[in-house]
N, C-alpha and C. Protein backbone atom coordinates (compact mmCIF):
# COMPACT_ATOMS: atom_id res chain seq x y z
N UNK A 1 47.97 4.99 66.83
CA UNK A 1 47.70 5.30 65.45
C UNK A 1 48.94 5.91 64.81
N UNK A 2 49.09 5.52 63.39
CA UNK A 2 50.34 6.26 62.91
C UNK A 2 50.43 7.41 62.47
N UNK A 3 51.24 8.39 62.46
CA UNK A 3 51.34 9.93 62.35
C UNK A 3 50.16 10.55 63.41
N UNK A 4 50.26 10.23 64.51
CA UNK A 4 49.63 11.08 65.22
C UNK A 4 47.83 10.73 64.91
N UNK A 5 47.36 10.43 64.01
CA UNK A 5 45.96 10.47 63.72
C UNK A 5 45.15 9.90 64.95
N UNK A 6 44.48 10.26 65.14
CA UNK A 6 43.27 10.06 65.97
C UNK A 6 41.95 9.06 65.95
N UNK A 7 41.23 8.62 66.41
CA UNK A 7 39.70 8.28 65.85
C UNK A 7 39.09 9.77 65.49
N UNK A 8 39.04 10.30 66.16
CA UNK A 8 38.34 11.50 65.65
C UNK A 8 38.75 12.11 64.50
N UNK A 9 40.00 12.51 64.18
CA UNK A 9 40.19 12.85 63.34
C UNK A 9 40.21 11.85 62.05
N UNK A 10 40.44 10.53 62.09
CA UNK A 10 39.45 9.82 61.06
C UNK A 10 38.21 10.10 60.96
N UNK A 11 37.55 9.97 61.87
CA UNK A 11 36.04 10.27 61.25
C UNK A 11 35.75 11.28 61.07
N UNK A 12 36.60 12.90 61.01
CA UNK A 12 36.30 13.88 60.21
C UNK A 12 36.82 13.65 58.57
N UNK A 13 37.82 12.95 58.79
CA UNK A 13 38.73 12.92 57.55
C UNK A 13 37.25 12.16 56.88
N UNK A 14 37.07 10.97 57.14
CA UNK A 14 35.92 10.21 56.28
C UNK A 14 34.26 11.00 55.93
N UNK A 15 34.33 11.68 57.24
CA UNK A 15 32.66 12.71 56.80
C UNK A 15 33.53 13.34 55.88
N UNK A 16 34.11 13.94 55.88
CA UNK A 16 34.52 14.99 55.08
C UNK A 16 34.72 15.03 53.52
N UNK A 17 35.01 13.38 53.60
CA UNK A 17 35.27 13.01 52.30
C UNK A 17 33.83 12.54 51.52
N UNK A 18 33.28 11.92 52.12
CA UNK A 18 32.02 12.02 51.85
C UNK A 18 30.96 12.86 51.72
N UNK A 19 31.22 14.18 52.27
CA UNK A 19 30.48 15.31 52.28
C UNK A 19 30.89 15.87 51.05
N UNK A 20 32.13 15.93 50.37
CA UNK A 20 32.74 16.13 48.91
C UNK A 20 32.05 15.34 47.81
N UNK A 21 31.51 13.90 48.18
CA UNK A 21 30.98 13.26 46.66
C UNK A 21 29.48 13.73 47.04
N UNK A 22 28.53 14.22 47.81
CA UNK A 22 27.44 14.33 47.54
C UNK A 22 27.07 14.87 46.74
N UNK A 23 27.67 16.56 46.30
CA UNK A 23 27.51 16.89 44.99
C UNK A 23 28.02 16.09 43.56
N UNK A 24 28.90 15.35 43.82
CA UNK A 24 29.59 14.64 42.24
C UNK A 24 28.12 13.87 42.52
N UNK A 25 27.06 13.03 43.41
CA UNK A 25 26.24 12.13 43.04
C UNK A 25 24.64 12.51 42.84
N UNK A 26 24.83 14.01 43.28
CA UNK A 26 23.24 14.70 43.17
C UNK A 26 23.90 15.31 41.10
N UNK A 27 24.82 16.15 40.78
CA UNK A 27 25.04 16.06 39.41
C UNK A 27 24.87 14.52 38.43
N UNK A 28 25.32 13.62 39.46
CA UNK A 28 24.96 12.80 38.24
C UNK A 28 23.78 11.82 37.99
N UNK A 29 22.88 12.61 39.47
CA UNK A 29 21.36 11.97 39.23
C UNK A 29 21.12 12.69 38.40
N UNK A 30 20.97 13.78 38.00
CA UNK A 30 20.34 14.86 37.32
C UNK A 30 21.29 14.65 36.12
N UNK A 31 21.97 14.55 35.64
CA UNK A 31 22.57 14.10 33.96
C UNK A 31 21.94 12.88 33.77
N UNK A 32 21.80 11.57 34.37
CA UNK A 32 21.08 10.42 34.20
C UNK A 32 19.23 11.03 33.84
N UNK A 33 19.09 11.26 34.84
CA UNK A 33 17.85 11.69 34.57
C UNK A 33 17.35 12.68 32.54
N UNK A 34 18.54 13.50 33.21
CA UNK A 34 18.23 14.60 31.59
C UNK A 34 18.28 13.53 30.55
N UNK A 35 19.37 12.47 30.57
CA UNK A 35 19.60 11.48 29.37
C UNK A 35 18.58 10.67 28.93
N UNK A 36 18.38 10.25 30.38
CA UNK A 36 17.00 9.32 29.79
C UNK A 36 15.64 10.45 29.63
N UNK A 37 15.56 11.40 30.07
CA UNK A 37 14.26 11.88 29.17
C UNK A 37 14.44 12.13 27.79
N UNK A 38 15.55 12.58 27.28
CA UNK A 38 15.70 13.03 25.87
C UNK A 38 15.78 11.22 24.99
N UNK A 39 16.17 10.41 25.60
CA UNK A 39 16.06 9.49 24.95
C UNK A 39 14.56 8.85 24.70
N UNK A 40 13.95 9.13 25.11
CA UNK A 40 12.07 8.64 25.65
C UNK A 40 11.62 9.50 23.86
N UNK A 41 11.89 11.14 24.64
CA UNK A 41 11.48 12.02 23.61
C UNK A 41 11.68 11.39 22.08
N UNK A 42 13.42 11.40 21.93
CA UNK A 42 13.29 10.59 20.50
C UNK A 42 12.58 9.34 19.91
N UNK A 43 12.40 8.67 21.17
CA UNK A 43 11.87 7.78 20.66
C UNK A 43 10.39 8.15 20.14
N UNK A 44 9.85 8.42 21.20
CA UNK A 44 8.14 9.15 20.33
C UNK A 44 8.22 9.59 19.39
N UNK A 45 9.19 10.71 18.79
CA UNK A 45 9.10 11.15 17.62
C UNK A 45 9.70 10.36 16.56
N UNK A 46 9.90 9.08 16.83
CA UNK A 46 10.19 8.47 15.68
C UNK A 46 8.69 7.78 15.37
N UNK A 47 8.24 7.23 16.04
CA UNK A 47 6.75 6.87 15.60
C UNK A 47 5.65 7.52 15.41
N UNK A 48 5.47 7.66 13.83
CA UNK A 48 4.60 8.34 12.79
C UNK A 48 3.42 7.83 12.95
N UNK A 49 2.40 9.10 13.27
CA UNK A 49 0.97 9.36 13.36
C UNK A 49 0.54 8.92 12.35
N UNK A 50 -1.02 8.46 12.24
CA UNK A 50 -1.80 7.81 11.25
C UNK A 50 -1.69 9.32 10.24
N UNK A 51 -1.77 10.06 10.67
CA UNK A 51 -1.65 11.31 9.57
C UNK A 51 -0.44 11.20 8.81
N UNK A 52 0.76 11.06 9.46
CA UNK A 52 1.91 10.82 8.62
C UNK A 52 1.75 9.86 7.72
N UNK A 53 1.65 9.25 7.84
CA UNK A 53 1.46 7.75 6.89
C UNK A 53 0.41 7.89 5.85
N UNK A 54 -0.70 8.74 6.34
CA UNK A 54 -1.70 9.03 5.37
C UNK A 54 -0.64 10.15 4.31
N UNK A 55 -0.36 11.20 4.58
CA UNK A 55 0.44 12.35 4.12
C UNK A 55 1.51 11.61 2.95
N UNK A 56 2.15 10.39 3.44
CA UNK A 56 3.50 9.91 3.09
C UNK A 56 2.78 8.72 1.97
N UNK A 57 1.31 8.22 2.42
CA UNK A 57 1.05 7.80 1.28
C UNK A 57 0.57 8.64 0.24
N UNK A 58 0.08 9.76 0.46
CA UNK A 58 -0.57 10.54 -0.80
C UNK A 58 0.94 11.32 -1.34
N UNK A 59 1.80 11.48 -0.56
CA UNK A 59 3.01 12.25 -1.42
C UNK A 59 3.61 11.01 -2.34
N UNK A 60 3.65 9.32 -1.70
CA UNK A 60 4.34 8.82 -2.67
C UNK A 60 3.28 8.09 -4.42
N UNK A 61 2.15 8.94 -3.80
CA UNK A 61 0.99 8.27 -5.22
C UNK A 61 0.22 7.53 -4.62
N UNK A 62 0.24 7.03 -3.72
CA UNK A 62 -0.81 5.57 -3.02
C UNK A 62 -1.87 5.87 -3.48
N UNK A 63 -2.36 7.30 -3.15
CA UNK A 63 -3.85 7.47 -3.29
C UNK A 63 -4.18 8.85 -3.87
N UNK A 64 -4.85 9.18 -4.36
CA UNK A 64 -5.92 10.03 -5.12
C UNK A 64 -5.69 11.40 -4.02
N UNK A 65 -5.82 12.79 -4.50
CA UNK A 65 -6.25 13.66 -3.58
C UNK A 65 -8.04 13.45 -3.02
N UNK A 66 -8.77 12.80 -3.72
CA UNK A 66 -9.76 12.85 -3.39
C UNK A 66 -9.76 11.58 -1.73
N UNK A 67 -9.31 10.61 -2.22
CA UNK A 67 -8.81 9.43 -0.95
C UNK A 67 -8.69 10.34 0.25
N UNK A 68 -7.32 10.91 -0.50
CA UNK A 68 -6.57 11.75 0.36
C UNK A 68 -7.26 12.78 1.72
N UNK A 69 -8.23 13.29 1.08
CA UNK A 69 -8.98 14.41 1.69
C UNK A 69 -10.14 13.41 2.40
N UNK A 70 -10.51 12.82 1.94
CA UNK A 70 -11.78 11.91 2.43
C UNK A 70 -10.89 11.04 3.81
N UNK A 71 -9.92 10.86 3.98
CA UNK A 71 -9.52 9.77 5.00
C UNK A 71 -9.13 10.95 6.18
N UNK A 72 -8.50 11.85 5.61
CA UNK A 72 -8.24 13.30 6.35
C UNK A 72 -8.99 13.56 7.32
N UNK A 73 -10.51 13.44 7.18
CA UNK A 73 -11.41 14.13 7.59
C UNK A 73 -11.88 12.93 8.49
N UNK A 74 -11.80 11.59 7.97
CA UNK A 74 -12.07 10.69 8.93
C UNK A 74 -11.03 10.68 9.89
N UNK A 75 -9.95 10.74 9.89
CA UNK A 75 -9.13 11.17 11.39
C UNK A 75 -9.29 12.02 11.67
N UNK A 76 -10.12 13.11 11.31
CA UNK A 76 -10.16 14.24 12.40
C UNK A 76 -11.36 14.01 13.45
């Protein structure tokens, strides 16, 4: 082997090196992970509840406060 190296001392050199990325690959399960939950999250909150839509039609005029209150009560 050249410079003296060993088998053994390759295969410390290689555990060793590999014992170094386990943390770089347990951090970047856990950033993958955090990313995709916050991306899930936004997405739900982009899709507006029958209440919103009820709300967003009575703020833009669609309907009557009386509508308004009467459909209210049927989604509840």
């Amino acid at each position: 082997m050249p410079l003296g190296l060993q088998s053994t001392h390759l295969m410390i050199l290689l555990v060793t090196g590999l014992m170094c990325l386990i943390p770089v690959f347990i951090v970047g399960v856990g950033v993958y992970i955090l990313v995709s939950r916050s991306g899930k999250s936004q997405e739900q909150a982009a899709v507006p509840t029958s209440l919103d839509i009820l709300k967003m039609r009575y703020a833009k005029g669609e309907i009557t406060q009386d509508q308004f209150l009467k459909m209210k009560s049927d989604l509840s």
